[in-house]
C-alpha atoms as a PDB file:
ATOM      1  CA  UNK A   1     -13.705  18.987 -37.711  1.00  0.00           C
ATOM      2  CA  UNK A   2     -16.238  16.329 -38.998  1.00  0.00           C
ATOM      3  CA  UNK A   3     -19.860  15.798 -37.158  1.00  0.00           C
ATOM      4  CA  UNK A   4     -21.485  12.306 -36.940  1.00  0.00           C
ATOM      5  CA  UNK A   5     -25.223  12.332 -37.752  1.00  0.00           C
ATOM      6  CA  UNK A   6     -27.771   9.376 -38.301  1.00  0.00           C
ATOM      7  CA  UNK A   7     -28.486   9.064 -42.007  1.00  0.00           C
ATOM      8  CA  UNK A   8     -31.478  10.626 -43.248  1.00  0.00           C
ATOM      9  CA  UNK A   9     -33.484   9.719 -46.398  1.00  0.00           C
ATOM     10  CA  UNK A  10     -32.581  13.121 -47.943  1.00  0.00           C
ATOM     11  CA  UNK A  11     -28.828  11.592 -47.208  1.00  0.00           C
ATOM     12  CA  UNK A  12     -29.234   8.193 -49.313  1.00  0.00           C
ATOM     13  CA  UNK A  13     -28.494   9.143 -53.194  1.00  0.00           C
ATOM     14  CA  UNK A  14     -25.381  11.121 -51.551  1.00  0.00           C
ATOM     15  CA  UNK A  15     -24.229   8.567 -49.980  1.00  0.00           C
ATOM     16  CA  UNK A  16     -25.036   6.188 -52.730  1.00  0.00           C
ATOM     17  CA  UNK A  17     -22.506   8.482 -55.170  1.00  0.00           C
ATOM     18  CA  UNK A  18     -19.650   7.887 -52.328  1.00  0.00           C
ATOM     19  CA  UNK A  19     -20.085   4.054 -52.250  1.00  0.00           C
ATOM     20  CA  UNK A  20     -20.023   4.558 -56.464  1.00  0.00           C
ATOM     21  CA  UNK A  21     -16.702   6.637 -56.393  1.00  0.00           C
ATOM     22  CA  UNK A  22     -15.215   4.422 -53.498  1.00  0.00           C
ATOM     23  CA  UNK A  23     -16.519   0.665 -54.738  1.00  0.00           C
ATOM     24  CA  UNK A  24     -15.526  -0.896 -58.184  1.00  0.00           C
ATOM     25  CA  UNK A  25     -18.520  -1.194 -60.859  1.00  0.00           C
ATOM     26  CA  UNK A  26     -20.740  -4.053 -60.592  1.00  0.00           C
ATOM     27  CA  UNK A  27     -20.897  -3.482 -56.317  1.00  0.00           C
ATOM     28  CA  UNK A  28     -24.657  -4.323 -56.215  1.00  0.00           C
ATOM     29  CA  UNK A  29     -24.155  -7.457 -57.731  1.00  0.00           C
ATOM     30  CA  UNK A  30     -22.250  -8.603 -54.246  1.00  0.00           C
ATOM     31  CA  UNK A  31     -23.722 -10.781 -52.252  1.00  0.00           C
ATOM     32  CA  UNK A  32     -24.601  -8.726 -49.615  1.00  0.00           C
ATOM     33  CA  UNK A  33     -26.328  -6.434 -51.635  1.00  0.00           C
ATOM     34  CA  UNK A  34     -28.897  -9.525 -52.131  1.00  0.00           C
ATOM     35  CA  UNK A  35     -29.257  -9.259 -48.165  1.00  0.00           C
ATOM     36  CA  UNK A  36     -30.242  -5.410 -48.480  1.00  0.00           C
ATOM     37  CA  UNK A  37     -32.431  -5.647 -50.896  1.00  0.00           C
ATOM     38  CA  UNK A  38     -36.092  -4.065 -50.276  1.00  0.00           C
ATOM     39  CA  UNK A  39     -34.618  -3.974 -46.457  1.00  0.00           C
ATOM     40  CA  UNK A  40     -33.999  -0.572 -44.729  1.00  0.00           C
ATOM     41  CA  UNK A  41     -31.196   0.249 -43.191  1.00  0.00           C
ATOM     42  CA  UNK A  42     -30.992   0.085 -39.412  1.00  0.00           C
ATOM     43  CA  UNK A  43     -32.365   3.819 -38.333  1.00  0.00           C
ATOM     44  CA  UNK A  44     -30.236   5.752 -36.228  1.00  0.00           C
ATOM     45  CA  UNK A  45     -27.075   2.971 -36.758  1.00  0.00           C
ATOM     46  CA  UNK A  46     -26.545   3.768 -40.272  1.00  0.00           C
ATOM     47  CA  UNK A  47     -24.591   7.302 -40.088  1.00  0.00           C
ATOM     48  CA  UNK A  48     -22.532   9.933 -42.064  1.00  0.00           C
ATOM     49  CA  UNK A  49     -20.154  11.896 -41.704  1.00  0.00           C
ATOM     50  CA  UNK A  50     -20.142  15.412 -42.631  1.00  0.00           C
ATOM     51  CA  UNK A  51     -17.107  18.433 -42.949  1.00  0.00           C
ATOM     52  CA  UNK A  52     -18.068  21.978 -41.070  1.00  0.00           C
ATOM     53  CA  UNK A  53     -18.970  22.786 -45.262  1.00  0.00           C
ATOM     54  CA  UNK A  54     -21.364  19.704 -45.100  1.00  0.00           C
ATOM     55  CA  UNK A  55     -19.913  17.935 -47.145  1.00  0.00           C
ATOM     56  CA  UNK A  56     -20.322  14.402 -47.290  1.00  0.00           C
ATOM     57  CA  UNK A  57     -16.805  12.667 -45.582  1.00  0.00           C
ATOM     58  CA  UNK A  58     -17.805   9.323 -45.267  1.00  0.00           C
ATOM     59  CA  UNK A  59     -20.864   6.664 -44.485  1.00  0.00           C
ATOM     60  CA  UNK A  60     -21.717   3.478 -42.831  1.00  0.00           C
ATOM     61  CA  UNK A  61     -24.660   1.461 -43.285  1.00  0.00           C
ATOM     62  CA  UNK A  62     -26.396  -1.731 -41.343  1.00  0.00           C
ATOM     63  CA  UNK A  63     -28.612  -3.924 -42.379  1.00  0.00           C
ATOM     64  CA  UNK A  64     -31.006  -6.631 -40.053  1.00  0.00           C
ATOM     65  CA  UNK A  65     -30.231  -9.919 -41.007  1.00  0.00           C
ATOM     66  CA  UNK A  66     -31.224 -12.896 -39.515  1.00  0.00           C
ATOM     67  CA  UNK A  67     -28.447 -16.118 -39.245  1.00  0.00           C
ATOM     68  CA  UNK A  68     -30.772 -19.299 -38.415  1.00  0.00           C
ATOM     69  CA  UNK A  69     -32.776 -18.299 -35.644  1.00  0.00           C
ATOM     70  CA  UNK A  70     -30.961 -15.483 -34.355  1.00  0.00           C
ATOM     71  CA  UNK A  71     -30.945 -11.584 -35.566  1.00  0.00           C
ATOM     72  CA  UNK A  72     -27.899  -9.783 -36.327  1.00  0.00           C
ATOM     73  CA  UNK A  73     -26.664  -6.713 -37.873  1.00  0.00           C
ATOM     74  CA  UNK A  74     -24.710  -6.801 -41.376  1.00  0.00           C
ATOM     75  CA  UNK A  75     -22.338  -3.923 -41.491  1.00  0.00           C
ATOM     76  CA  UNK A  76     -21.875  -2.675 -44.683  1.00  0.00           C
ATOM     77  CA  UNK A  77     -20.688  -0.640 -47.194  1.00  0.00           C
ATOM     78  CA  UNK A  78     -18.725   1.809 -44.964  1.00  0.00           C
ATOM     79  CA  UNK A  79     -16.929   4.053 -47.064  1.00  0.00           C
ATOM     80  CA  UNK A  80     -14.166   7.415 -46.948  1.00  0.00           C
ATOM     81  CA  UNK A  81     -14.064  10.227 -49.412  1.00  0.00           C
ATOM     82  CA  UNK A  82     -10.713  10.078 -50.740  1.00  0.00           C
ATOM     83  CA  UNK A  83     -10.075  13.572 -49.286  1.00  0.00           C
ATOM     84  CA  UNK A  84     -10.150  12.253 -45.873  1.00  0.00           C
ATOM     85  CA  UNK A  85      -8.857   8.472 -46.252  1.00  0.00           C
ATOM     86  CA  UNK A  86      -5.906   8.319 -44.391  1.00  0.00           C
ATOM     87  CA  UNK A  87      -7.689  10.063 -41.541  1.00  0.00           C
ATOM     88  CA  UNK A  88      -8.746   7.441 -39.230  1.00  0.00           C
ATOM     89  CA  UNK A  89     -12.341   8.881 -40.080  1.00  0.00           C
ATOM     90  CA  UNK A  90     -13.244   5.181 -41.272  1.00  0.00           C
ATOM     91  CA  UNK A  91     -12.535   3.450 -37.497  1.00  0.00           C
ATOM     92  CA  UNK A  92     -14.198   6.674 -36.118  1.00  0.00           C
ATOM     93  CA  UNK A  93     -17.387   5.456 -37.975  1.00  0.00           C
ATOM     94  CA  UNK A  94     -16.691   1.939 -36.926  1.00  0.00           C
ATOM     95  CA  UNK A  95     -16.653   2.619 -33.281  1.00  0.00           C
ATOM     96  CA  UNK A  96     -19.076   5.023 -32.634  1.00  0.00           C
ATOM     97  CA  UNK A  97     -21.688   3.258 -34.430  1.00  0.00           C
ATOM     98  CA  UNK A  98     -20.689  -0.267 -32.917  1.00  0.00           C
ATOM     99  CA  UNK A  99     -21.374   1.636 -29.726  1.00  0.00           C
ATOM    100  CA  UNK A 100     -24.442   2.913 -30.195  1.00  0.00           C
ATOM    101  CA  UNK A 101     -25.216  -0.821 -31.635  1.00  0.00           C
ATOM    102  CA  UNK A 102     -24.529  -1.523 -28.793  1.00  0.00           C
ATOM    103  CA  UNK A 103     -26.249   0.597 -26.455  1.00  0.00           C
ATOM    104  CA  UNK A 104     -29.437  -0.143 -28.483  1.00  0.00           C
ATOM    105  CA  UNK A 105     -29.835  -3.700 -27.585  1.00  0.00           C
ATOM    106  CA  UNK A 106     -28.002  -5.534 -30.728  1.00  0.00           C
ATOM    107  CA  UNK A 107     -26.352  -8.026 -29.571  1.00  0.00           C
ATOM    108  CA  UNK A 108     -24.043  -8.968 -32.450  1.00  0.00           C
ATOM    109  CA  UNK A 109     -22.760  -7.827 -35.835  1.00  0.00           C
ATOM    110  CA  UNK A 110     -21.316  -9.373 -39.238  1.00  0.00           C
ATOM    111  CA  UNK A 111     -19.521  -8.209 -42.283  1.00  0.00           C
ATOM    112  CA  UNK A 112     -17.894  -9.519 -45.335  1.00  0.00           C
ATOM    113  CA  UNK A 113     -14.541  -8.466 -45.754  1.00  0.00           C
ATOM    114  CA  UNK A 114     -10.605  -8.496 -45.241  1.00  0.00           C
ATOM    115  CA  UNK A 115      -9.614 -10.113 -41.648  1.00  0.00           C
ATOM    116  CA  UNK A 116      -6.389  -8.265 -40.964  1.00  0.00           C
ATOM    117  CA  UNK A 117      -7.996  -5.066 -41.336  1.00  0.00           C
ATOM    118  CA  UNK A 118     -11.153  -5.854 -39.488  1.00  0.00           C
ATOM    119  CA  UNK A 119      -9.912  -7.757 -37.084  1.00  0.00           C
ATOM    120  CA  UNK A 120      -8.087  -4.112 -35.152  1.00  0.00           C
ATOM    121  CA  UNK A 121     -12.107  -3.726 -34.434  1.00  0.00           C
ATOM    122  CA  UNK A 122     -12.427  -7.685 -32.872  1.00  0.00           C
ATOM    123  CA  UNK A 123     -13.758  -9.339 -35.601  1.00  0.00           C
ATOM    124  CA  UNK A 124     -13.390 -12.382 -36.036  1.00  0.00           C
ATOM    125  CA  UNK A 125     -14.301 -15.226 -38.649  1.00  0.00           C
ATOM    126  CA  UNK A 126     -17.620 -16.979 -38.506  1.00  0.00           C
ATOM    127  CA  UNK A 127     -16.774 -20.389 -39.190  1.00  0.00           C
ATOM    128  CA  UNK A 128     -20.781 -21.837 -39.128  1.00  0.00           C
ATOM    129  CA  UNK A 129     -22.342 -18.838 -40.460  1.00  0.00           C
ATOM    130  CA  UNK A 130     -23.160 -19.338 -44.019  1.00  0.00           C
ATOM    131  CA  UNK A 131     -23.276 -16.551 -46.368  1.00  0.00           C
ATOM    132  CA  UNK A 132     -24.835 -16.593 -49.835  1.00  0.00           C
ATOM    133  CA  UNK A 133     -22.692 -17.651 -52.470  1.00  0.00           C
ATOM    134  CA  UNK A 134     -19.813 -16.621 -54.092  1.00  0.00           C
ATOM    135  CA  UNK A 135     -18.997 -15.477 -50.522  1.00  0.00           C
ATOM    136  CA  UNK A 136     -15.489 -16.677 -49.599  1.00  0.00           C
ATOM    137  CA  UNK A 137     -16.235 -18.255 -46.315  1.00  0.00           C
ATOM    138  CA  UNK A 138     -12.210 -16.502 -45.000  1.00  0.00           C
ATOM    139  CA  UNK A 139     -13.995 -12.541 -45.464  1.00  0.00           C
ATOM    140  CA  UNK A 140     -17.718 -13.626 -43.209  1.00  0.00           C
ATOM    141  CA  UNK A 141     -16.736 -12.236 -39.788  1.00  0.00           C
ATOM    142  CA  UNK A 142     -18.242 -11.374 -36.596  1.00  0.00           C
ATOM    143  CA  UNK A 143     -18.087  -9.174 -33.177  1.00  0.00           C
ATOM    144  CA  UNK A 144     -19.827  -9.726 -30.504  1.00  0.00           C
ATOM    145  CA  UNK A 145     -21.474  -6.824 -29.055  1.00  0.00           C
ATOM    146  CA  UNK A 146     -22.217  -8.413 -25.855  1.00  0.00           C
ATOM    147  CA  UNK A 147     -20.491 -11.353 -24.394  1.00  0.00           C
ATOM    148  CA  UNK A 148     -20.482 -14.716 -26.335  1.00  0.00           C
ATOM    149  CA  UNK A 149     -22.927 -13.464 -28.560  1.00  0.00           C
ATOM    150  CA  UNK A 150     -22.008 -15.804 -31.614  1.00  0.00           C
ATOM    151  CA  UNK A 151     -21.462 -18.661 -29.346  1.00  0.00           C
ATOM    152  CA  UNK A 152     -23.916 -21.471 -31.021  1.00  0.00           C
ATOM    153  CA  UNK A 153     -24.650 -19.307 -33.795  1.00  0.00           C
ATOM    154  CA  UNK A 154     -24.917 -20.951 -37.402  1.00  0.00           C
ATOM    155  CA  UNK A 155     -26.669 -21.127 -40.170  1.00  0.00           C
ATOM    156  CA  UNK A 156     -27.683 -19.468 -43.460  1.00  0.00           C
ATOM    157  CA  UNK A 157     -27.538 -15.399 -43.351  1.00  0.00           C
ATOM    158  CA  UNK A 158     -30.762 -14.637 -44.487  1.00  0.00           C
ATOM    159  CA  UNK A 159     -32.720 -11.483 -45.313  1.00  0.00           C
ATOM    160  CA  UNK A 160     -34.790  -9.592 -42.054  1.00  0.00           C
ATOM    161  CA  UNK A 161     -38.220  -9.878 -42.517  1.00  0.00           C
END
C-alpha cells in the first residue's frame, strides 16, 4: 500500500536522488530545468509517494509558468523507483495530482515529453506554444484542465514571476 502526500521541503534532496537514479546525467541542463530555476514548486500539487516503510516510491513536481499572457502549470520530472515501475504508481501520481490541479483553480497544464505515452492522460501537442530551445516542438504538450483551456493560447513558455 503506497500513501500520497504533498511534498515537503524535508522531502526535496530525496526526491532529488530519485530523479538522479531515474534521469540520465546532465538532466538539469534540459530545458525545462531553465523554467524551474529559482521557482518553487507548486505547494500542495507537487507530491510523493511513500511505501507503509516510508520509503520514497515515486514523485511529481509542477512548476508556474507563464505562456504569453496566460499562466499554466509545467509538469515535471515525475518519476518511479524502479521497485515499483511497472505498477501503475506513475498514472496514479498523474491523476490524482491533475485532480487536485484541478480542483485548485488551474486551469491548464504542459509537459515536455513522449506523445503516445502521455497522450492515455489527454495530452495533446501544443502547436503555438513555444518552448525554449533545443525543445523538439513534437514532445511540448498540453491538457486542459477545464474546457478549451489552450484554445488561443501561444507564445513563448516563460518563467513565473
Amino acid at each position: 500500500m503506497l500513501e500520497l502526500m504533498p511534498e515537503t521541503d524535508s522531502d526535496w534532496w530525496e526526491v532529488e536522488a530519485l530523479l538522479d537514479l531515474c534521469f540520465a546525467p546532465g538532466r538539469e541542463a534540459l530545458s525545462s530545468y531553465r523554467l524551474r530555476d529559482g521557482v518553487p514548486p507548486v505547494q500542495g500539487l507537487s507530491t510523493v509517494a511513500r511505501d507503509q516503510g516510508g520509503i520514497l516510491a515515486g514523485a511529481i513536481r509542477y512548476w508556474p509558468v507563464r505562456v504569453g499572457d496566460a499562466a499554466a502549470l509545467l509538469l515535471g520530472p515525475i518519476a518511479v523507483h524502479p521497485t515499483h515501475q511497472g505498477e501503475g504508481l506513475g498514472g496514479y501520481l498523474m491523476r490524482s495530482s491533475l485532480a487536485r490541479a484541478r480542483d485548485s483553480g488551474w486551469q491548464r497544464v504542459m509537459l515536455v515529453g513522449d506523445a503516445p505515452y502521455y497522450g492515455r492522460f489527454g495530452f495533446a501537442r501544443l502547436d503555438a506554444v513555444e518552448m525554449p530551445p533545443p525543445t523538439n516542438p513534437d514532445r511540448v504538450l498540453g491538457l486542459d484542465l477545464i474546457p478549451e483551456a489552450w484554445a488561443g493560447i501561444a507564445g513563448k513558455v516563460t518563467r513565473a514571476a
